[in-house]
N, C-alpha and C. Protein backbone atom coordinates (compact mmCIF):
# COMPACT_ATOMS: atom_id res chain seq x y z
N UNK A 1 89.15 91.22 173.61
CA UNK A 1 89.11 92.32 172.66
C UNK A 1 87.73 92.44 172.03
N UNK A 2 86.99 90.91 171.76
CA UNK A 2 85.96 91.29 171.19
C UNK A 2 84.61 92.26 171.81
N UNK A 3 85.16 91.75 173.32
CA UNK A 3 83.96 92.18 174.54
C UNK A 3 84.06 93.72 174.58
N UNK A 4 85.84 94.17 174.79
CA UNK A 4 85.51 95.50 174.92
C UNK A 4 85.08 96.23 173.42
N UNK A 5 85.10 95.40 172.34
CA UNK A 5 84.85 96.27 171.05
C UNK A 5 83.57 96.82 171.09
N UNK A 6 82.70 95.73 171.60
CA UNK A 6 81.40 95.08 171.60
C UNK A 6 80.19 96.55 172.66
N UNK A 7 81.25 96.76 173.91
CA UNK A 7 81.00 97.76 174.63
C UNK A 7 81.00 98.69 174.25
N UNK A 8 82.47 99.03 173.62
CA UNK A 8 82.73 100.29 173.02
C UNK A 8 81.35 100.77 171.87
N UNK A 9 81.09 99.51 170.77
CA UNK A 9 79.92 100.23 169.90
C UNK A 9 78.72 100.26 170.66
N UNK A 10 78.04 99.26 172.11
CA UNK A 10 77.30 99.40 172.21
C UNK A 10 76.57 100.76 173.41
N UNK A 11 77.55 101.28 174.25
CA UNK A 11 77.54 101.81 175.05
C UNK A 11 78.56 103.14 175.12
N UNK A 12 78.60 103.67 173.70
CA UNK A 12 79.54 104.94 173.85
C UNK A 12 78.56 105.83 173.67
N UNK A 13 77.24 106.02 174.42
CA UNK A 13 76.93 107.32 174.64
C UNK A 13 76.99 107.75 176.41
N UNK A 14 77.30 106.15 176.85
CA UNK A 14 78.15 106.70 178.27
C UNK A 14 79.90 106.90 178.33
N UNK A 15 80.54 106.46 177.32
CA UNK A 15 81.64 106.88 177.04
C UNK A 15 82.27 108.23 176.69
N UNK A 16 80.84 108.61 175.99
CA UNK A 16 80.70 110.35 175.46
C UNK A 16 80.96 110.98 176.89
N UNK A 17 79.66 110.68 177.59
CA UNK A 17 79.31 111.27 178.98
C UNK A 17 80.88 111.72 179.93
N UNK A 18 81.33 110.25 179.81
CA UNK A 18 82.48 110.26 180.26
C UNK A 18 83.74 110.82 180.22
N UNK A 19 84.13 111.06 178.70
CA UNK A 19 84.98 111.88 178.26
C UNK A 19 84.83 112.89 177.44
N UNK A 20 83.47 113.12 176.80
CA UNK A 20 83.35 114.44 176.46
C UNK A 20 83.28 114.27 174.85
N UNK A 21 82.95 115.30 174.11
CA UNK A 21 83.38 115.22 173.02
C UNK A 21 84.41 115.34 172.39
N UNK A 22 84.77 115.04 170.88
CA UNK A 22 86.08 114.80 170.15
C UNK A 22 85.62 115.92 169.00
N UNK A 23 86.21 116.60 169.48
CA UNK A 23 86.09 118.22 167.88
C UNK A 23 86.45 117.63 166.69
N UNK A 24 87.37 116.71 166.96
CA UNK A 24 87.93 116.20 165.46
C UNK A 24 87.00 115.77 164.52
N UNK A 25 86.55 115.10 165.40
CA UNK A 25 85.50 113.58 164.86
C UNK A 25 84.58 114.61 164.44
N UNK A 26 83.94 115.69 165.11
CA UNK A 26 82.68 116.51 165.00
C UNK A 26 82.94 117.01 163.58
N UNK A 27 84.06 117.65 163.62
CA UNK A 27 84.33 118.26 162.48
C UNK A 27 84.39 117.12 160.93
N UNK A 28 84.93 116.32 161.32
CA UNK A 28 85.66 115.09 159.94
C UNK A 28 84.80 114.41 159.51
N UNK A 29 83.40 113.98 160.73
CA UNK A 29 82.41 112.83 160.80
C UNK A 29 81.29 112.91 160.97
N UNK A 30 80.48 114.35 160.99
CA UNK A 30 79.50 114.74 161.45
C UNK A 30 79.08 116.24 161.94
N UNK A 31 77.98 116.43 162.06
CA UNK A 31 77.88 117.70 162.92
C UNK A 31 77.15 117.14 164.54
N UNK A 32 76.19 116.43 164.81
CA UNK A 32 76.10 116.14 166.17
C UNK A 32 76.03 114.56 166.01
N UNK A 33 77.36 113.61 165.67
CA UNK A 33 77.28 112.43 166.11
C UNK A 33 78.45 111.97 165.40
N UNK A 34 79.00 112.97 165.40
CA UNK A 34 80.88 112.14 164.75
C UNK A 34 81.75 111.69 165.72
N UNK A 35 81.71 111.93 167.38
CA UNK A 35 82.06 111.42 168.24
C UNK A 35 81.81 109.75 168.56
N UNK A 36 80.34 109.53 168.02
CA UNK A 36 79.13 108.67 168.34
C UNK A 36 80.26 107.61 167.36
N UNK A 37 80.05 108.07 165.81
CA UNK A 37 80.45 107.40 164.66
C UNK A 37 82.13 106.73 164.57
N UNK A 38 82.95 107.74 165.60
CA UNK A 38 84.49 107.70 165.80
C UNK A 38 84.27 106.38 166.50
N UNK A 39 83.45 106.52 167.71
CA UNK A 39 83.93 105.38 168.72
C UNK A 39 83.18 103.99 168.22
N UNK A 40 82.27 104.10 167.40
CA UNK A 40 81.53 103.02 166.70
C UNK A 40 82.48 102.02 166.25
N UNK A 41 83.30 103.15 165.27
CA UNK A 41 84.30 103.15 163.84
C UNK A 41 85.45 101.97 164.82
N UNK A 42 85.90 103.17 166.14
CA UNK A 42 87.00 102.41 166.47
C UNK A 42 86.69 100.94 167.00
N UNK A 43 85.74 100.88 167.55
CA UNK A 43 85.23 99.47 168.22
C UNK A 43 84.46 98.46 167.30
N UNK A 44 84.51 98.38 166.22
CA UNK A 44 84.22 97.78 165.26
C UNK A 44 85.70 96.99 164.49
N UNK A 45 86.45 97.80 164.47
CA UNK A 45 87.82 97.96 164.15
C UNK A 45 88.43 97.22 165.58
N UNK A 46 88.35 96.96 166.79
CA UNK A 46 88.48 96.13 168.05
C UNK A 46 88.20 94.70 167.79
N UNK A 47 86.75 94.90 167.33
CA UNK A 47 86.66 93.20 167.04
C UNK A 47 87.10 92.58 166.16
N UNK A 48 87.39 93.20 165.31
CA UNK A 48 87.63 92.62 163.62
C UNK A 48 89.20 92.43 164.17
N UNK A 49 89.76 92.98 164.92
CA UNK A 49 90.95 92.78 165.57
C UNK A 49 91.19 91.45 166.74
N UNK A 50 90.15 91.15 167.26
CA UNK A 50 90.45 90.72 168.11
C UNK A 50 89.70 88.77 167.56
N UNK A 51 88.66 89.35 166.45
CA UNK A 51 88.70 87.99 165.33
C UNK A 51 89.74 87.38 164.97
N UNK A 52 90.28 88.56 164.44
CA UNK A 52 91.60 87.59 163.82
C UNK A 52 92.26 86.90 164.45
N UNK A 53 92.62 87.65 165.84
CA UNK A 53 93.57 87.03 166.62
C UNK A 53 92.85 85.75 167.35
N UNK A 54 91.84 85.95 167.94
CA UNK A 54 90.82 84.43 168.05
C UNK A 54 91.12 83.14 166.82
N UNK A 55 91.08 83.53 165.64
CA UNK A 55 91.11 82.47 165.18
C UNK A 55 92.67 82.42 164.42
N UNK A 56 93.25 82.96 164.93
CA UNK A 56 94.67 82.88 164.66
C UNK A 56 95.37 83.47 163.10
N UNK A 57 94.47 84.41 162.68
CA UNK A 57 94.68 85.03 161.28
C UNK A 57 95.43 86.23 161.14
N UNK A 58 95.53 86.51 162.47
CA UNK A 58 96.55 88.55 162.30
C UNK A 58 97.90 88.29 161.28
N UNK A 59 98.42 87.02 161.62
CA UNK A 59 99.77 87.21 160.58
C UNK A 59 99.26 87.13 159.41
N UNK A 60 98.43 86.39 158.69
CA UNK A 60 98.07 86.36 157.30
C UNK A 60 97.47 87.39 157.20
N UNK A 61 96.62 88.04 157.61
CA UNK A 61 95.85 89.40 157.49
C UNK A 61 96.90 90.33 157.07
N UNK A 62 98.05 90.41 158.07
CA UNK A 62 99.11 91.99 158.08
C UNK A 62 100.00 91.84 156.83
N UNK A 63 100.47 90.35 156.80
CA UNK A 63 101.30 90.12 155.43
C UNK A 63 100.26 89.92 154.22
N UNK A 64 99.11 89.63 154.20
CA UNK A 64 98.24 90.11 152.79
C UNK A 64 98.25 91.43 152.46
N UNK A 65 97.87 92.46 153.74
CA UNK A 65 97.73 93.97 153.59
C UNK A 65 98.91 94.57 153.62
N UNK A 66 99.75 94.61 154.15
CA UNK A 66 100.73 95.21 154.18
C UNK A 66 102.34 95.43 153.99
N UNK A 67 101.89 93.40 154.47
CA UNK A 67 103.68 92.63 153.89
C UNK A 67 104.04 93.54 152.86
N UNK A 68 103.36 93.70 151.77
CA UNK A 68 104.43 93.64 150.58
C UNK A 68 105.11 95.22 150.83
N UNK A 69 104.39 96.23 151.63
CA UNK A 69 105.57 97.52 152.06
C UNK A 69 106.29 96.95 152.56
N UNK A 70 106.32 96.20 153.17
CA UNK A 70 108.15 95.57 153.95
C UNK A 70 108.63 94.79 153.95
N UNK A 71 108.38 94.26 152.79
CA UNK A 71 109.33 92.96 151.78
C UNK A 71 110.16 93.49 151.16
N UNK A 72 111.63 93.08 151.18
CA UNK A 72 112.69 93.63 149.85
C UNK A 72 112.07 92.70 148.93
N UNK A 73 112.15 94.05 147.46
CA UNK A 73 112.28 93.44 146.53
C UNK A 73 113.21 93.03 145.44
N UNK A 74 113.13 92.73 144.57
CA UNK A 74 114.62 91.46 144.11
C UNK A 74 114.47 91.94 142.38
């Protein structure tokens, strides 16, 4: 996960090439590089994902952030 994150930020202006642009991103993130900034964003967000799970932290990560939406409370 970290490798393809790693690709993804370092080499998405052949990813662009490849699939084109994202109107969304253009519109939400930029005028000529919110595509650039999306796939940065997402592959940055890959490793920090694929950290955790390397060093064995995703469960404490999801139940710090999020547990407490899906804990009953008492």
């Amino acid at each position: 996960m970290v490798c393809a994150g790693f690709l993804l930020v370092w080499k998405n202006e052949a990813i662009i090439g490849f699939t084109g642009m994202n109107t969304w991103a253009e519109d939400k993130l930029g005028t000529f590089g919110g595509t650039r900034m999306m796939y940065k964003l997402i592959g940055l967000a890959i490793i920090f994902g694929g950290l955790l799970a390397i060093t064995n932290m995703h469960q404490n990560f999801l139940q710090g952030t999020i547990g407490k939406l899906f804990s009953p409370s008492i």
